[in-house]
C-alpha atoms as a PDB file:
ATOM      1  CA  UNK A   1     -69.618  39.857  56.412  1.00  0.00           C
ATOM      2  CA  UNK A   2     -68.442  40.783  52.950  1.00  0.00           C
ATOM      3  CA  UNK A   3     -65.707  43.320  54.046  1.00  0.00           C
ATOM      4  CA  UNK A   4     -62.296  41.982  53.147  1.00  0.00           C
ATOM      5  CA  UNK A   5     -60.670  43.939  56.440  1.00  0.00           C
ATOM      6  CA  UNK A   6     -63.377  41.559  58.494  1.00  0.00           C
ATOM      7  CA  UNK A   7     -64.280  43.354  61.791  1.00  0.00           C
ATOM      8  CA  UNK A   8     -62.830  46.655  62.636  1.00  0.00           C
ATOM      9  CA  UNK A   9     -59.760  45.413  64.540  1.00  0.00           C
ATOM     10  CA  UNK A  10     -55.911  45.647  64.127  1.00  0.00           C
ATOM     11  CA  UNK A  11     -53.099  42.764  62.956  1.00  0.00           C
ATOM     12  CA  UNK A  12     -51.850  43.301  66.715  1.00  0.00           C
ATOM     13  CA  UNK A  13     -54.911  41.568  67.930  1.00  0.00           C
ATOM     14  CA  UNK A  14     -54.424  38.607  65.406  1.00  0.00           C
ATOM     15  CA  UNK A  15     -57.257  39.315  63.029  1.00  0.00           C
ATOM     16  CA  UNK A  16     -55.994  39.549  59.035  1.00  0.00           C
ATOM     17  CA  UNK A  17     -57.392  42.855  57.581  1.00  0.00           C
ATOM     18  CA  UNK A  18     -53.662  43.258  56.052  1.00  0.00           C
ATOM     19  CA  UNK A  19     -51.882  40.074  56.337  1.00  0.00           C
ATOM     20  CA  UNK A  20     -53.603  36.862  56.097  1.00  0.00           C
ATOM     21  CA  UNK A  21     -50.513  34.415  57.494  1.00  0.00           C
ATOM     22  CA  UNK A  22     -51.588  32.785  60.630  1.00  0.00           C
ATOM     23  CA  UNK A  23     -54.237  34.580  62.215  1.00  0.00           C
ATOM     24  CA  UNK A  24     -57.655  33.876  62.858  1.00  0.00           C
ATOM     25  CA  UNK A  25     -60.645  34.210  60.676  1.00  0.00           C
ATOM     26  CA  UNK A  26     -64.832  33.887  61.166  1.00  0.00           C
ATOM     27  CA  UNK A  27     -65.831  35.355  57.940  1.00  0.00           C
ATOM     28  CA  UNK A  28     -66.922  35.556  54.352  1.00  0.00           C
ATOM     29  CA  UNK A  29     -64.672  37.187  52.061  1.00  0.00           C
ATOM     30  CA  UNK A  30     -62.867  37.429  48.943  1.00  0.00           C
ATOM     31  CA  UNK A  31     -58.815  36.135  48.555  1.00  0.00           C
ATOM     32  CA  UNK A  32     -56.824  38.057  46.609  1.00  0.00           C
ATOM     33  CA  UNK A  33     -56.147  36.502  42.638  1.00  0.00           C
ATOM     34  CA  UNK A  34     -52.583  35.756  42.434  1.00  0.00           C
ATOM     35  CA  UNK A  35     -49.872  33.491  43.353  1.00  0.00           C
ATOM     36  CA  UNK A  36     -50.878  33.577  46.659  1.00  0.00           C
ATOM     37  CA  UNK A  37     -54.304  32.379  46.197  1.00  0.00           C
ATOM     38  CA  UNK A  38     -53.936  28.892  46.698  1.00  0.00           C
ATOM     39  CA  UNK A  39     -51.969  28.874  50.027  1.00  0.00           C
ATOM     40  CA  UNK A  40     -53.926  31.782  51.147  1.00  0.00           C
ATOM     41  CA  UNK A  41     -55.469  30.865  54.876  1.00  0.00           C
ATOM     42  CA  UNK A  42     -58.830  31.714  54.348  1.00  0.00           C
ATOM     43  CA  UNK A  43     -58.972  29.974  50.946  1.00  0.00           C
ATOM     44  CA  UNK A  44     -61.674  26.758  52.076  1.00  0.00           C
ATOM     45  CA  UNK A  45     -61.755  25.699  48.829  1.00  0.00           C
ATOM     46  CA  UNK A  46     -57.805  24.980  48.646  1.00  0.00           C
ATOM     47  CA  UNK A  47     -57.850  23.858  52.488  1.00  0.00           C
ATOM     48  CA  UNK A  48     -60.537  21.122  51.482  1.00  0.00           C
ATOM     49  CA  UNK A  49     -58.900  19.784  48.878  1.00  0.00           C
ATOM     50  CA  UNK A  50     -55.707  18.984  50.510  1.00  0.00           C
ATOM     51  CA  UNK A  51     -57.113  17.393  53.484  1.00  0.00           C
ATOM     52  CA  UNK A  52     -59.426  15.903  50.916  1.00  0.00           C
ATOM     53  CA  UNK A  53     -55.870  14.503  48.849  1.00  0.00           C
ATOM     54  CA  UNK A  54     -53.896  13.772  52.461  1.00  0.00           C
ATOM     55  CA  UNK A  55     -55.568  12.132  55.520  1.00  0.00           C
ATOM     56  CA  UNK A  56     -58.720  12.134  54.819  1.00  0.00           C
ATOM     57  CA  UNK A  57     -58.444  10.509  51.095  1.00  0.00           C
ATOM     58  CA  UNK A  58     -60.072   7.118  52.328  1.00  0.00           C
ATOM     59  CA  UNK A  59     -63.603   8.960  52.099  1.00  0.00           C
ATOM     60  CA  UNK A  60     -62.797   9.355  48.281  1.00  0.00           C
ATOM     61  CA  UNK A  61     -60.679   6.486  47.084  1.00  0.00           C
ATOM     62  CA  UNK A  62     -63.298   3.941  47.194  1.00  0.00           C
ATOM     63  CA  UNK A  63     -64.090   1.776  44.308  1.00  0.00           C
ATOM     64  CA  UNK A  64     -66.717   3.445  43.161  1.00  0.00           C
ATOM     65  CA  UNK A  65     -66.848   1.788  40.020  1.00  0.00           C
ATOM     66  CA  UNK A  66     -67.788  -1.074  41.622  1.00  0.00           C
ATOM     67  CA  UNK A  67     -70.263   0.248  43.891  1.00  0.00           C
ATOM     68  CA  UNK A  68     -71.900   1.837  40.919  1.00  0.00           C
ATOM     69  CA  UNK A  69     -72.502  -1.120  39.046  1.00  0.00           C
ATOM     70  CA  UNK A  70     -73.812  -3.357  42.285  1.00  0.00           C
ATOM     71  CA  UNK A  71     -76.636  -0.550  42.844  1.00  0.00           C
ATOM     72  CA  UNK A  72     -77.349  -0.690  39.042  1.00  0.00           C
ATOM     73  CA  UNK A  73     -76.429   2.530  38.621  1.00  0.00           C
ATOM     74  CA  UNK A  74     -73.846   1.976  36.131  1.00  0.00           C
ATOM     75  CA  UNK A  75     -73.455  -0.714  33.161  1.00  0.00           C
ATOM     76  CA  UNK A  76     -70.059  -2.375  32.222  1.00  0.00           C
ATOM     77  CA  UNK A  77     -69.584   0.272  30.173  1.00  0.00           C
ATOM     78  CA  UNK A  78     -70.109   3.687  31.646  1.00  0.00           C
ATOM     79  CA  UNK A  79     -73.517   4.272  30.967  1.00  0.00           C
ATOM     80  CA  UNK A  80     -76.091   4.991  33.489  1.00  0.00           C
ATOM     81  CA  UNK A  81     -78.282   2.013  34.223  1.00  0.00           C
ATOM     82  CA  UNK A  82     -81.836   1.300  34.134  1.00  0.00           C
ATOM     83  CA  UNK A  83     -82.197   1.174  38.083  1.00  0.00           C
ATOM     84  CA  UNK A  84     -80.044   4.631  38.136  1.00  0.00           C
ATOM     85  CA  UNK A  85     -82.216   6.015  36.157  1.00  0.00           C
ATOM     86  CA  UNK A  86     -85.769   4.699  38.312  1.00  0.00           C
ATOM     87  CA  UNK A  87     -83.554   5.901  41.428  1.00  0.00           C
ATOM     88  CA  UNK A  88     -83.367   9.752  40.362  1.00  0.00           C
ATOM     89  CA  UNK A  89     -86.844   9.303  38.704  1.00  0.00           C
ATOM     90  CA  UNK A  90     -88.787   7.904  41.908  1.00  0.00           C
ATOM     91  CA  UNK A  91     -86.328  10.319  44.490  1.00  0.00           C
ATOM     92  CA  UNK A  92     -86.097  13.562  41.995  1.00  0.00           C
ATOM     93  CA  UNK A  93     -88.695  16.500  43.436  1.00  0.00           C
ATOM     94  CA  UNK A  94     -92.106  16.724  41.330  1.00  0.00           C
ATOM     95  CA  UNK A  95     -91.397  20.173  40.862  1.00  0.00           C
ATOM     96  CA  UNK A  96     -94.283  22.145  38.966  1.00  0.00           C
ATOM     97  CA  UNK A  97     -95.557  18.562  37.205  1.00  0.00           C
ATOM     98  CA  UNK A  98     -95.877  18.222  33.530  1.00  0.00           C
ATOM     99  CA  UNK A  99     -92.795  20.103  31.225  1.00  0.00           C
ATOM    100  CA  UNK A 100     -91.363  21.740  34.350  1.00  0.00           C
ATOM    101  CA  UNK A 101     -90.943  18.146  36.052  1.00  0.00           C
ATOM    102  CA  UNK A 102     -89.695  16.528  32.855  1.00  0.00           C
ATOM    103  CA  UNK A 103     -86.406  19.274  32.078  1.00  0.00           C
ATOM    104  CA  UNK A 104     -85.312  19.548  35.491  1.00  0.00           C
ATOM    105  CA  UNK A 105     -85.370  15.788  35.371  1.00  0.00           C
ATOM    106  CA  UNK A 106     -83.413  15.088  31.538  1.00  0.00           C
ATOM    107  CA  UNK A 107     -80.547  17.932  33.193  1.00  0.00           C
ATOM    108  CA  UNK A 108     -80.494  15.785  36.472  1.00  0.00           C
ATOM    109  CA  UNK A 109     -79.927  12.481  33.925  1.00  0.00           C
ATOM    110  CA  UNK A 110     -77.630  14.553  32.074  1.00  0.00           C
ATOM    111  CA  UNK A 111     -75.151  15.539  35.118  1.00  0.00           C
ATOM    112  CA  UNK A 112     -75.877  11.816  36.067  1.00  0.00           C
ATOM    113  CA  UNK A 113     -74.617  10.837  33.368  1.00  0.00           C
ATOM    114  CA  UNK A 114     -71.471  13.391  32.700  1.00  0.00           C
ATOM    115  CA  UNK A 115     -70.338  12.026  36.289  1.00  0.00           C
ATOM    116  CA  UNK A 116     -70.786   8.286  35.144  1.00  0.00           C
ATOM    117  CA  UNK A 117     -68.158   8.873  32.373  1.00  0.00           C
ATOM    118  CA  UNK A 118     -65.665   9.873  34.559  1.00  0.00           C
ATOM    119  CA  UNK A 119     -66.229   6.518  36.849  1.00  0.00           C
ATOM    120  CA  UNK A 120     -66.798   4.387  33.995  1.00  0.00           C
ATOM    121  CA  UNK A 121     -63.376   4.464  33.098  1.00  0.00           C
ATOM    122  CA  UNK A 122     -62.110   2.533  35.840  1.00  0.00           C
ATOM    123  CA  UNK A 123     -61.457   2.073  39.570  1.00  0.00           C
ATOM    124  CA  UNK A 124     -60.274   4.909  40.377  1.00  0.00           C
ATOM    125  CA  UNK A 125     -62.657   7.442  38.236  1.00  0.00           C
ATOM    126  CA  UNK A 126     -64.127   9.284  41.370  1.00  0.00           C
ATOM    127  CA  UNK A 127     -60.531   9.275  43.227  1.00  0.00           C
ATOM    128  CA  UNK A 128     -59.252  12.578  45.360  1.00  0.00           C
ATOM    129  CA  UNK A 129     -56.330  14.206  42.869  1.00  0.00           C
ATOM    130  CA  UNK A 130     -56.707  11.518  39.761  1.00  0.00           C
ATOM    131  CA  UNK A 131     -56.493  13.486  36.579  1.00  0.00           C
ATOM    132  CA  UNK A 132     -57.784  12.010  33.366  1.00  0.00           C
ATOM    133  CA  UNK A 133     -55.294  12.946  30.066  1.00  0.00           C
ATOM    134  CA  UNK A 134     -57.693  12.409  27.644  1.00  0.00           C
ATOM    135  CA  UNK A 135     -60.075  14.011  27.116  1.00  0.00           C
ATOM    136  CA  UNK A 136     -60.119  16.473  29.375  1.00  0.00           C
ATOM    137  CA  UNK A 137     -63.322  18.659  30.469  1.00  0.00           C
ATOM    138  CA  UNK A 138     -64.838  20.622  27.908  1.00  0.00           C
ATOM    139  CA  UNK A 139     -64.269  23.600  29.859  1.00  0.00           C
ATOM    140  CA  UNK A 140     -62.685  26.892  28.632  1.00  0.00           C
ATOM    141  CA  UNK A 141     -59.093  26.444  30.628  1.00  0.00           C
ATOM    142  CA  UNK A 142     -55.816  27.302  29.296  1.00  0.00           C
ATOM    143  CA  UNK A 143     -54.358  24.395  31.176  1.00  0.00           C
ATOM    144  CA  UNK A 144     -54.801  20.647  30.786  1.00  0.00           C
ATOM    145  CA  UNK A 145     -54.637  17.864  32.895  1.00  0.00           C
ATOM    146  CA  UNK A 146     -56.532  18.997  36.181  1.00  0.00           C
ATOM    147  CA  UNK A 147     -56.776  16.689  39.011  1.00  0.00           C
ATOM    148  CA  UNK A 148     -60.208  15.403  39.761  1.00  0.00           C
ATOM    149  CA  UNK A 149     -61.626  18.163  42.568  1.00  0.00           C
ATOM    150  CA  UNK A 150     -58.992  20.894  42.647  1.00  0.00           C
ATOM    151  CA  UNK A 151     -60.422  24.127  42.980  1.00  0.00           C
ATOM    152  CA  UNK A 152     -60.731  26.495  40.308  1.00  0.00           C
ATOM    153  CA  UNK A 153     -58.941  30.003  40.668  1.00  0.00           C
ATOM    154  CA  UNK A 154     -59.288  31.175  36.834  1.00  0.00           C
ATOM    155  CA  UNK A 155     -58.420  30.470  32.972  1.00  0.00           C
ATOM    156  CA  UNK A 156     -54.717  29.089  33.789  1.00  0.00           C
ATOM    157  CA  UNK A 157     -54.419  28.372  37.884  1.00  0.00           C
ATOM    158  CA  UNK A 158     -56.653  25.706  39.533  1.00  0.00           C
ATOM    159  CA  UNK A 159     -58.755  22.758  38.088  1.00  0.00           C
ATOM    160  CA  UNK A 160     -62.057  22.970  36.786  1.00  0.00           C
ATOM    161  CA  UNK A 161     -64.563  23.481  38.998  1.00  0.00           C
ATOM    162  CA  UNK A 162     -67.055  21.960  40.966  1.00  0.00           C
ATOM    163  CA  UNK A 163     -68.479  19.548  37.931  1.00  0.00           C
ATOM    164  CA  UNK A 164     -65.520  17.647  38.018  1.00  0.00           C
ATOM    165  CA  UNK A 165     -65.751  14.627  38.131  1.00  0.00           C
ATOM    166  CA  UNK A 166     -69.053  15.433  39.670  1.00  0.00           C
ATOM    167  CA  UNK A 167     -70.525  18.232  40.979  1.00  0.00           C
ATOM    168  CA  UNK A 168     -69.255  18.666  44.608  1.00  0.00           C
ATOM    169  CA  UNK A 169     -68.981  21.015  47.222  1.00  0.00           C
ATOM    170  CA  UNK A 170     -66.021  22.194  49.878  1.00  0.00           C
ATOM    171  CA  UNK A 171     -68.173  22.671  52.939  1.00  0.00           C
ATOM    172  CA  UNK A 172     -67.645  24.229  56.935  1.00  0.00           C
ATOM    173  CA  UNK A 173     -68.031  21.753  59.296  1.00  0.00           C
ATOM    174  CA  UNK A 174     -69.186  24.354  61.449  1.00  0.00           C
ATOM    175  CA  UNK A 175     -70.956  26.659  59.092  1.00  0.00           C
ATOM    176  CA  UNK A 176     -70.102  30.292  59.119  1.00  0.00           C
ATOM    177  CA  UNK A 177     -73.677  31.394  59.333  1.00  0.00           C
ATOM    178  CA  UNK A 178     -74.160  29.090  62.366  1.00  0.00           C
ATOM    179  CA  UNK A 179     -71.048  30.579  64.185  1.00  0.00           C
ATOM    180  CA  UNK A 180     -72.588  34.148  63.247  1.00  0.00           C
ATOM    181  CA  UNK A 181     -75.881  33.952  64.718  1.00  0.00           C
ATOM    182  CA  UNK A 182     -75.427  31.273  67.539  1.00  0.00           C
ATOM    183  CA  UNK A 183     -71.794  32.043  68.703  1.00  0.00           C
ATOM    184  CA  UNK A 184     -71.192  35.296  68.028  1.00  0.00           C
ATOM    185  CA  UNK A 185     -74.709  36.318  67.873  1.00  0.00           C
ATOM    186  CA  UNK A 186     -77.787  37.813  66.135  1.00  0.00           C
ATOM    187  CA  UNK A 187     -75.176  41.178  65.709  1.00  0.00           C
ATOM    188  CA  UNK A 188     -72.201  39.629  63.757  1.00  0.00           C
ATOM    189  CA  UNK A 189     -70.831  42.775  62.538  1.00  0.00           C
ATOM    190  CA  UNK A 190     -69.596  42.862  66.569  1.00  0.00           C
ATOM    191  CA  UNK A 191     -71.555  45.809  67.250  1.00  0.00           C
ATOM    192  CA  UNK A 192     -72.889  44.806  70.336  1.00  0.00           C
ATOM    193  CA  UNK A 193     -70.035  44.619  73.478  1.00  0.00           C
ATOM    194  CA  UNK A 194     -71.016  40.684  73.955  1.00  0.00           C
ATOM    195  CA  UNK A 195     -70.306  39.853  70.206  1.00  0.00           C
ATOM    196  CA  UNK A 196     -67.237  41.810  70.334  1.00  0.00           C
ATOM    197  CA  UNK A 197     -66.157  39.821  72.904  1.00  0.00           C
ATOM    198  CA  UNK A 198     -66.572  36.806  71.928  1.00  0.00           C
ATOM    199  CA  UNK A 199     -64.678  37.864  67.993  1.00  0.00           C
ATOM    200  CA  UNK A 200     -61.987  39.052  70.330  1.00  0.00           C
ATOM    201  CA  UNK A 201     -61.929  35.616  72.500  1.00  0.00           C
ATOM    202  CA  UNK A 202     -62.154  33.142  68.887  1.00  0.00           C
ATOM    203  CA  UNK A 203     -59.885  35.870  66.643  1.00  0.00           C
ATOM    204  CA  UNK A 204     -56.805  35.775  69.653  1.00  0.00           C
ATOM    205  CA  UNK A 205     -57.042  31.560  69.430  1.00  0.00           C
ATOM    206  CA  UNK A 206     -56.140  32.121  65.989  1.00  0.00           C
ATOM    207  CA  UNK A 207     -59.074  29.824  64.772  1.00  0.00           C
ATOM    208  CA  UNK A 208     -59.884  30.191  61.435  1.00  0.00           C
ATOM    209  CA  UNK A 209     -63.102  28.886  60.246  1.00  0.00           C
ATOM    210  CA  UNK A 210     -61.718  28.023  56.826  1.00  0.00           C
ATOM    211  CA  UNK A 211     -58.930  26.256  58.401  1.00  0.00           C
ATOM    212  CA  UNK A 212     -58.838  22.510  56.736  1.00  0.00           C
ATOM    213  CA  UNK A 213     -60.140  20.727  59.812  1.00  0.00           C
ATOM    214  CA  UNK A 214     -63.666  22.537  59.336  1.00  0.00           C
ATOM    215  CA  UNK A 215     -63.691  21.706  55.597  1.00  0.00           C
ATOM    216  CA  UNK A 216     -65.226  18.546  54.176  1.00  0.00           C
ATOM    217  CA  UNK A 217     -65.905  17.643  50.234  1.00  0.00           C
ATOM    218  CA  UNK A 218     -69.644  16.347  49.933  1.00  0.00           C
ATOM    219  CA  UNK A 219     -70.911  15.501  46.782  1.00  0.00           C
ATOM    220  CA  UNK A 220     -73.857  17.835  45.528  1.00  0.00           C
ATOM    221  CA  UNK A 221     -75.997  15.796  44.204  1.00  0.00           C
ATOM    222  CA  UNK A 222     -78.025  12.856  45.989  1.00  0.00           C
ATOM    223  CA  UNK A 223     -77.087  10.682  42.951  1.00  0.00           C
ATOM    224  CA  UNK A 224     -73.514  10.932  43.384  1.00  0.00           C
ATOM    225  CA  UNK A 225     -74.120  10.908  47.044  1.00  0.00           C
ATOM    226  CA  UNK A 226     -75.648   7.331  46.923  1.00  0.00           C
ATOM    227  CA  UNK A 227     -72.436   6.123  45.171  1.00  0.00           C
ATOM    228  CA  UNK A 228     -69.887   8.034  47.054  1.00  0.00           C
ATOM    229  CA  UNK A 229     -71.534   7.234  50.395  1.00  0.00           C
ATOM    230  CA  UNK A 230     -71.320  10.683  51.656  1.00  0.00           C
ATOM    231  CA  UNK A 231     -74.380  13.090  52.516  1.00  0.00           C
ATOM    232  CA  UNK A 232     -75.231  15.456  49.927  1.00  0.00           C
ATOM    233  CA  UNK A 233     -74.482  19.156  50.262  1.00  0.00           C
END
């Protein structure tokens, strides 16, 4: 649901169409730009990254570095090795064949790579919150010094997106098109009187599907995924 007041329904009943503190949440939907944006409730981008950098940091501050280089996936240096490159070769999708196969394949070997950089410079390259002084991304921020994974809000808030250090996603636990159609039901607008209902019964919990207990940072690519020892989004 796209609308930012969520389901026709009043701050009385704990739903947020006006104010977002504390109440309960089931759907899609913009947050505001601002100085609010990165404590905002509904912001699962923000909530995954500080569960991410508090209790559940042990999923990211492996040595990675390490494991890299024992899978041959990265040399002493921080180049991408020969059996890293067979890996993604023998695993990658075939694609159309021919031209088709062999692009998709060199950008694959080029994120590869971009990711390896970031790990090749030591133990803790792929670590929740590290930021790298320099050189920073080449990305088109006003701000330096971004922590590895911090979400990006815009040109001067936030970090730099989800390439950094390698392209990752902040993803619901319990996705919100799952709770739609198999909680709530086929009619998630809450039309029907059962899917009413049942928004009324999770909205008055004050359960918030963006809360930081449904979040989770997966890596997006099966590459990094190997390494990292996480599924892939």
């Amino acid at each position: 649901m796209s609308d930012d007041s969520h389901v026709v329904w009043d701050a009385k009943t704990l739903n947020h169409p006006e104010k977002a503190t504390g109440y309960g949440c089931l759907w899609r939907h913009a947050i505001p730009d601002g100085p609010g944006w990165a404590t905002h409730p509904c912001n699962h981008a923000a909530n995954g990254y500080r569960v991410s950098l508090a209790s559940r940091s042990g999923l990211y501050d492996k040595d990675h570095q390490r494991i890299a280089r024992a899978l041959g996936f990265l040399t002493q240096g921080s180049e991408l090795g020969s059996r890293g490159k067979k890996w993604i070769w023998r695993r990658f999708p075939s694609g159309d064949g021919g031209s088709t196969r062999q692009t998709t394949v060199s950008d694959y070997l080029r994120q590869a790579r971009q990711s390896l950089y970031w790990l090749g410079r030591g133990p803790e390259g792929w670590h929740i919150g590290v930021s790298h002084l320099s050189p920073t991304p080449d990305q088109p921020l006003k701000k330096g010094n971004r922590p590895h994974f911090q979400p990006r809000q815009n040109d001067v808030l936030g970090g730099y997106g989800a390439f950094y250090p390698y392209e990752h996603n902040y993803h619901h636990l319990l996705p919100i098109g799952a709770i739609e159609k198999w909680v709530i039901g086929d009619d998630s607008a809450g039309g029907s009187s059962r899917s009413k209902r049942i928004i009324k019964l999770l909205l008055f919990s004050r359960w918030n599907i963006h809360n930081e207990k449904n979040m989770v940072l997966l890596p997006q690519q099966q590459f990094e995924s190997r390494i990292v020892g996480l599924p892939a989004h």
